[in-house]
N, C-alpha and C. Protein backbone atom coordinates (compact mmCIF):
# COMPACT_ATOMS: atom_id res chain seq x y z
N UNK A 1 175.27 76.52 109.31
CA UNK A 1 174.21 75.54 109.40
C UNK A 1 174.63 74.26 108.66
N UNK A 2 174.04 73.38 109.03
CA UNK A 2 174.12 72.07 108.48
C UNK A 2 173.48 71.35 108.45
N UNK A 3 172.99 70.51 107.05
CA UNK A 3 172.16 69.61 106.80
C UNK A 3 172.43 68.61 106.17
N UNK A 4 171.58 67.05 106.83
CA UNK A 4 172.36 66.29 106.17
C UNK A 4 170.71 65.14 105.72
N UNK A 5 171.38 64.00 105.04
CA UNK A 5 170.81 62.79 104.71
C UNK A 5 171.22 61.29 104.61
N UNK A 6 170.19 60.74 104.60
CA UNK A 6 171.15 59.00 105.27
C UNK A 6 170.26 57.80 104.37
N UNK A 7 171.10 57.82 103.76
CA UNK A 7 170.24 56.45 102.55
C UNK A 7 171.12 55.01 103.64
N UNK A 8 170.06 54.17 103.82
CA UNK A 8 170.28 53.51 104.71
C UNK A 8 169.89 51.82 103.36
N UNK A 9 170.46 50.87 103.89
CA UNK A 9 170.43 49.70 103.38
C UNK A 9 170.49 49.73 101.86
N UNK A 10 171.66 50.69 101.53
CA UNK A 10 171.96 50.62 100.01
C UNK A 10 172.39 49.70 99.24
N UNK A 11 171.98 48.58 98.22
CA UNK A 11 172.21 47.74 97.65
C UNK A 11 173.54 47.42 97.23
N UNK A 12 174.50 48.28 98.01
CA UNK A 12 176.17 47.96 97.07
C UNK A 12 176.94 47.66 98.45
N UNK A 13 178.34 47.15 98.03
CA UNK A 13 179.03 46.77 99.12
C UNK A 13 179.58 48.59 99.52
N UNK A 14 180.01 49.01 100.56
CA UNK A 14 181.02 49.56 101.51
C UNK A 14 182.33 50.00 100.40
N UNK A 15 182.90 49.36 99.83
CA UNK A 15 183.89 49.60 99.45
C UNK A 15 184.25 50.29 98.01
N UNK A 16 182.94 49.44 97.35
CA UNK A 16 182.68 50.05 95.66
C UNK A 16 182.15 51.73 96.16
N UNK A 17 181.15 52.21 97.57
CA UNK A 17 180.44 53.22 97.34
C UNK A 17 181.58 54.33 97.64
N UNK A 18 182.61 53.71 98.54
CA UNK A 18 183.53 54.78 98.80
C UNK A 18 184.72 55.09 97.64
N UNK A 19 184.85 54.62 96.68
CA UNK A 19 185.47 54.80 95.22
C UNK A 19 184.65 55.79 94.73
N UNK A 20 183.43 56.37 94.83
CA UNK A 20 183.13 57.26 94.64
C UNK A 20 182.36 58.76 95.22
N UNK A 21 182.62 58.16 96.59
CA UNK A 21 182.55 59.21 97.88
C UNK A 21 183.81 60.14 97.84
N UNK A 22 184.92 59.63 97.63
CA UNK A 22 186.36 60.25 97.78
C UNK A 22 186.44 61.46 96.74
N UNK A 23 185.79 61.09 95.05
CA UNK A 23 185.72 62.48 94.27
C UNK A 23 185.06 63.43 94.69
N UNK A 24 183.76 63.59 95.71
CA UNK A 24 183.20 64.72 95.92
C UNK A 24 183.12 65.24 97.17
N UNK A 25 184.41 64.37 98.09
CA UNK A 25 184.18 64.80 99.29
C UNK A 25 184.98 66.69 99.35
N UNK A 26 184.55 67.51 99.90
CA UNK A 26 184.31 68.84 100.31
C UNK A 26 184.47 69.35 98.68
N UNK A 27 184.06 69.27 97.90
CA UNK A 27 183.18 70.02 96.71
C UNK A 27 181.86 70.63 97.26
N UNK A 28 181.93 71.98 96.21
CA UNK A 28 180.84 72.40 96.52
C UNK A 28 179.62 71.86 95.95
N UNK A 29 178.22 72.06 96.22
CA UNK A 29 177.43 70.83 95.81
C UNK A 29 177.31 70.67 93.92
N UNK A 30 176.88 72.10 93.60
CA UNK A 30 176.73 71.64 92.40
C UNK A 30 178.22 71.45 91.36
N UNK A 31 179.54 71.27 92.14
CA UNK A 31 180.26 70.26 91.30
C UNK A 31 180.44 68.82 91.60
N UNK A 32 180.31 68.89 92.49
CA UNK A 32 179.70 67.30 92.98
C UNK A 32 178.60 66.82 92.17
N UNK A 33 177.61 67.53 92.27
CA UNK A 33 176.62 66.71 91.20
C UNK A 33 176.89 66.80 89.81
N UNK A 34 177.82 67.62 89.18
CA UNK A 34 178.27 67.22 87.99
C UNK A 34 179.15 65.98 88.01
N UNK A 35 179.84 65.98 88.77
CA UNK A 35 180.99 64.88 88.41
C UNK A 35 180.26 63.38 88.95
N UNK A 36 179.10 63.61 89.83
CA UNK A 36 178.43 62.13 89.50
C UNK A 36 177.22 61.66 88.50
N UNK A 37 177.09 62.68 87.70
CA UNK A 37 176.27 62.95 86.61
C UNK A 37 177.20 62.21 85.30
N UNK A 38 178.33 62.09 85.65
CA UNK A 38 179.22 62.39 84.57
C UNK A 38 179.90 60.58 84.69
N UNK A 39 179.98 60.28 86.22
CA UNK A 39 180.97 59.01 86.37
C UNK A 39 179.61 57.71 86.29
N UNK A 40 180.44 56.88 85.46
CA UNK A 40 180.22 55.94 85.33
C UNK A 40 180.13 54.49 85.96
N UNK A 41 179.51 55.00 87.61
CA UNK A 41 179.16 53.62 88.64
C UNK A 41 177.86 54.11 88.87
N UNK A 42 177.62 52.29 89.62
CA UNK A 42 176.61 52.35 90.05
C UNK A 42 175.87 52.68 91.80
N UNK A 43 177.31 53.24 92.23
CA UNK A 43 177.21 53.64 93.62
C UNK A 43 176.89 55.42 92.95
N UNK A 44 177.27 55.80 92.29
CA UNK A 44 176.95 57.51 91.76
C UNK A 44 175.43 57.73 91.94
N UNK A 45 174.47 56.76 91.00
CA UNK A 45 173.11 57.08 91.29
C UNK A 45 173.13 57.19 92.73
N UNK A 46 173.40 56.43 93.64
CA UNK A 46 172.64 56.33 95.13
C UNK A 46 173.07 57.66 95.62
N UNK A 47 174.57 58.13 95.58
CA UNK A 47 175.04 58.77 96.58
C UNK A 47 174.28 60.59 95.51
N UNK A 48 174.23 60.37 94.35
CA UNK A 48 173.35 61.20 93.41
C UNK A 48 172.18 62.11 94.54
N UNK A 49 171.21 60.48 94.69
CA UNK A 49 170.06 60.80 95.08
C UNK A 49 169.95 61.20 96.61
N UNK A 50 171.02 60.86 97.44
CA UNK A 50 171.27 61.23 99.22
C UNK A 50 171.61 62.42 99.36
N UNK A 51 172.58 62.93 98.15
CA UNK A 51 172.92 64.11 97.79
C UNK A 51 171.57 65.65 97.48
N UNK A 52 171.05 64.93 97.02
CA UNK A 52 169.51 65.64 96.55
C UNK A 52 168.90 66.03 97.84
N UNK A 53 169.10 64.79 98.80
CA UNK A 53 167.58 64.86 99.39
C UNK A 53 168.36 65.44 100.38
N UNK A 54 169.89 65.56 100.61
CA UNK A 54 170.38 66.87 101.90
C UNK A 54 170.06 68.06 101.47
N UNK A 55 170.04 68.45 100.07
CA UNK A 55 170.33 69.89 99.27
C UNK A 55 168.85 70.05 99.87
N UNK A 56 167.66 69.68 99.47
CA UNK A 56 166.51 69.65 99.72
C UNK A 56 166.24 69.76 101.04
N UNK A 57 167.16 69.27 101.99
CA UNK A 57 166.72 69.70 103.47
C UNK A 57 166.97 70.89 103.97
N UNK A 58 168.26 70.96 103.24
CA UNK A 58 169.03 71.93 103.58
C UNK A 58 168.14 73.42 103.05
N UNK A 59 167.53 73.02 101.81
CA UNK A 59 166.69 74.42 101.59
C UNK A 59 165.42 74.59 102.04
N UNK A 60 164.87 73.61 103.21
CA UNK A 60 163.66 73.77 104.10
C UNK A 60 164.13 74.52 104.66
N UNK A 61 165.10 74.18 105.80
CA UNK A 61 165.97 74.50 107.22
C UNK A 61 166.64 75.79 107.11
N UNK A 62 167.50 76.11 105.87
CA UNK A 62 168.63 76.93 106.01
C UNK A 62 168.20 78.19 105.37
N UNK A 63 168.46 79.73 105.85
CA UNK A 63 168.33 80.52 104.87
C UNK A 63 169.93 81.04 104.09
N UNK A 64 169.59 81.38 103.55
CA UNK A 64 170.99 81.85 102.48
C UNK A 64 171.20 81.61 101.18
N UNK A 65 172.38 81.30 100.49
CA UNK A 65 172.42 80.86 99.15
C UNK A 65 172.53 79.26 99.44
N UNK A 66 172.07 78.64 98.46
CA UNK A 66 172.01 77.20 98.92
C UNK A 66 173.33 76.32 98.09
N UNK A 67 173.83 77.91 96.96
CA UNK A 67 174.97 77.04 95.82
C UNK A 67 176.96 77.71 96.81
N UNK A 68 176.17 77.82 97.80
CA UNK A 68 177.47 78.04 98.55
C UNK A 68 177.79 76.86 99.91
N UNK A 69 177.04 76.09 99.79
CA UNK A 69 177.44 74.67 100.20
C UNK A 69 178.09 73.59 99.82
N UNK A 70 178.86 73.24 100.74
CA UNK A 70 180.23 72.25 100.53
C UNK A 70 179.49 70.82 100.65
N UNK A 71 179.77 69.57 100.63
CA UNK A 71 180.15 68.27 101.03
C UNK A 71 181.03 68.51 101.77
N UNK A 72 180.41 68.68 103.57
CA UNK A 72 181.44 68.89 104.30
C UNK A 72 182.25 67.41 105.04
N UNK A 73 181.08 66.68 104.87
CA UNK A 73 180.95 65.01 105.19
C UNK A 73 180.39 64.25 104.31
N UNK A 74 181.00 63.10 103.62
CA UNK A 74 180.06 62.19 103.15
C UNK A 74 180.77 60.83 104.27
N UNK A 75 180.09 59.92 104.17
CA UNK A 75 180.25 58.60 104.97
C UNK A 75 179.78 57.61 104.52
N UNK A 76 180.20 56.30 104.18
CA UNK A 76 179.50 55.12 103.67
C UNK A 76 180.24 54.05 104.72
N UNK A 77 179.09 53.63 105.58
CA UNK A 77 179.15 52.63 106.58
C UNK A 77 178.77 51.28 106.07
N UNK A 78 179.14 50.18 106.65
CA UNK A 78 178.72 49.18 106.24
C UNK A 78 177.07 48.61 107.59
N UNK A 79 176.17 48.52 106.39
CA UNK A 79 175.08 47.64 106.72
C UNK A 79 175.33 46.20 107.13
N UNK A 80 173.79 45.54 107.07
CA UNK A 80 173.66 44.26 107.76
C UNK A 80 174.22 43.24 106.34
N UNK A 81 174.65 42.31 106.47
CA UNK A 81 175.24 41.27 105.27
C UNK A 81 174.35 40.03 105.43
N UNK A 82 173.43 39.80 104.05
CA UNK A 82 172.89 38.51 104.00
C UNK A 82 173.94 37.77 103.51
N UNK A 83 173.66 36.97 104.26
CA UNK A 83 174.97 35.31 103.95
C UNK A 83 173.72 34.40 103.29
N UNK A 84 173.85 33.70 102.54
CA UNK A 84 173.28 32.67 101.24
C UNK A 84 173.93 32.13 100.98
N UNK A 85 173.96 30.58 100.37
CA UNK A 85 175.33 29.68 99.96
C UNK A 85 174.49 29.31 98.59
N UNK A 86 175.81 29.10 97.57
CA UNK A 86 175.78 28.76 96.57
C UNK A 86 175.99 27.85 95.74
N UNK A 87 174.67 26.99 95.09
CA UNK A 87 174.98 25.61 95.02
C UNK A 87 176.49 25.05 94.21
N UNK A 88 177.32 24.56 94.43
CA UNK A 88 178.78 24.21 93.49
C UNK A 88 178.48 22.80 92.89
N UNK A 89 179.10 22.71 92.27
CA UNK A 89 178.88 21.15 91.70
C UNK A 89 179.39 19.68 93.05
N UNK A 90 179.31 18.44 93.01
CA UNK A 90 179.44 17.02 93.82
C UNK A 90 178.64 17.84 95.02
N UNK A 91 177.32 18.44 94.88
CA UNK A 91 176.30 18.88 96.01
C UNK A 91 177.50 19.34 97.18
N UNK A 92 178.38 20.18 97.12
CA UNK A 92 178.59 21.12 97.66
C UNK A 92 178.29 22.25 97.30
N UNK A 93 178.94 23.51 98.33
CA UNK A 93 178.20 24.75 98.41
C UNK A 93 179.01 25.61 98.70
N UNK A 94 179.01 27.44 98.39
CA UNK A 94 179.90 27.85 98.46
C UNK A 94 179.40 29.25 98.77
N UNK A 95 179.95 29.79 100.31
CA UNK A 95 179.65 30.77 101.19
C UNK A 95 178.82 32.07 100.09
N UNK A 96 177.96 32.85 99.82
CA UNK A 96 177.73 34.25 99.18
C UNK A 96 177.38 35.35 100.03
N UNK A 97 177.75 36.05 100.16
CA UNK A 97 177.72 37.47 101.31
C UNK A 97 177.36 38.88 100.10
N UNK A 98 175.48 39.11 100.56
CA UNK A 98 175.29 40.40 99.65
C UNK A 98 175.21 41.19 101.24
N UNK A 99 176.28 42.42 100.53
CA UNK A 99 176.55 43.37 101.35
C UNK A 99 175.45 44.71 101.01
N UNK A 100 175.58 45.39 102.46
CA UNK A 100 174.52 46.50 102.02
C UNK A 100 175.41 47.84 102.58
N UNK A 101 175.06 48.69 102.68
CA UNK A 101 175.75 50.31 103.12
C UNK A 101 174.55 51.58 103.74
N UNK A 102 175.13 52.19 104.28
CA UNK A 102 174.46 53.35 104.49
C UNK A 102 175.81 53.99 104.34
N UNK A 103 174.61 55.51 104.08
CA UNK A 103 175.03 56.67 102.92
C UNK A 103 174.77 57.71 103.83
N UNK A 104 175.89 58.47 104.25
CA UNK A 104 175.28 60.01 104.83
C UNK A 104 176.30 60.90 104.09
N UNK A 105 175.73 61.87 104.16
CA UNK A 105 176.13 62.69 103.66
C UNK A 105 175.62 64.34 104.40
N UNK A 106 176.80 64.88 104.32
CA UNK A 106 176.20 66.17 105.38
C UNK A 106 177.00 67.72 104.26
N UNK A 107 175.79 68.54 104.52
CA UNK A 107 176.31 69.57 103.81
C UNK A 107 176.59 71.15 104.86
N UNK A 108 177.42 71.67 104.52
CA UNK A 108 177.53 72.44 105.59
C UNK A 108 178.18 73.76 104.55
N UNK A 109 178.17 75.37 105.66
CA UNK A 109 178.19 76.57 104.26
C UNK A 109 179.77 76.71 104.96
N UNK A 110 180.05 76.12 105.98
CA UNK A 110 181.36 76.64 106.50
C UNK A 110 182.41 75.78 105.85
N UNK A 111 182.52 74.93 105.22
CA UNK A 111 183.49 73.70 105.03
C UNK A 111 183.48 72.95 105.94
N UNK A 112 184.81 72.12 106.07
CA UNK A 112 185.14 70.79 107.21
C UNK A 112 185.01 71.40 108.04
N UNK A 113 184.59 70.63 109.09
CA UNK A 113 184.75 71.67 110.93
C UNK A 113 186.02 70.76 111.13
């Protein structure tokens, strides 16, 4: 079985969230949630809390042990990008791009398919 979750329009760029997608990809869950308990970004809370809310689906949906589930997938896609310019000094201006992400994450009892 497999269950997953999708934090959608996450406040960080794409690239910072996958620096810390890569430590817990196919860990089982609860060492995954130690080691983002433990690391020191601010993409850890988000992927923390996407992490939660699969475990949580996963124990509506699934019967079995729930501490024998992997991170069989995590994924951080890139969202929509607000563009804003930024005032520079002689009243020019200078391009700002806040990036956003979505977060999935899928848990599964078999490992990678």
């Amino acid at each position: 079985m497999r269950a997953r979750a999708v934090y959608r329009y996450a406040d960080i760029t794409p690239r910072k969230a996958r620096l810390v997608t890569d430590l817990i990809k196919g860990k089982p869950v609860n060492d995954a949630l130690e080691i983002l308990r433990v690391i020191h970004k601010r993409a850890a809370y988000m992927i923390d809390k996407t992490l939660r809310s699969a475990l949580a689906n996963a124990e509506e949906t699934m019967e079995g042990d729930l501490d024998a589930l992997l991170v069989s997938e995590i994924r951080v896609d890139g969202g929509p990008v607000r563009k804003w310019h930024w005032a520079r000094p002689r009243g020019m201006w200078a391009p700002l791009k806040k990036r956003t992400s979505h977060i999935t994450v899928i848990l599964s009892d078999e490992g990678k398919r």
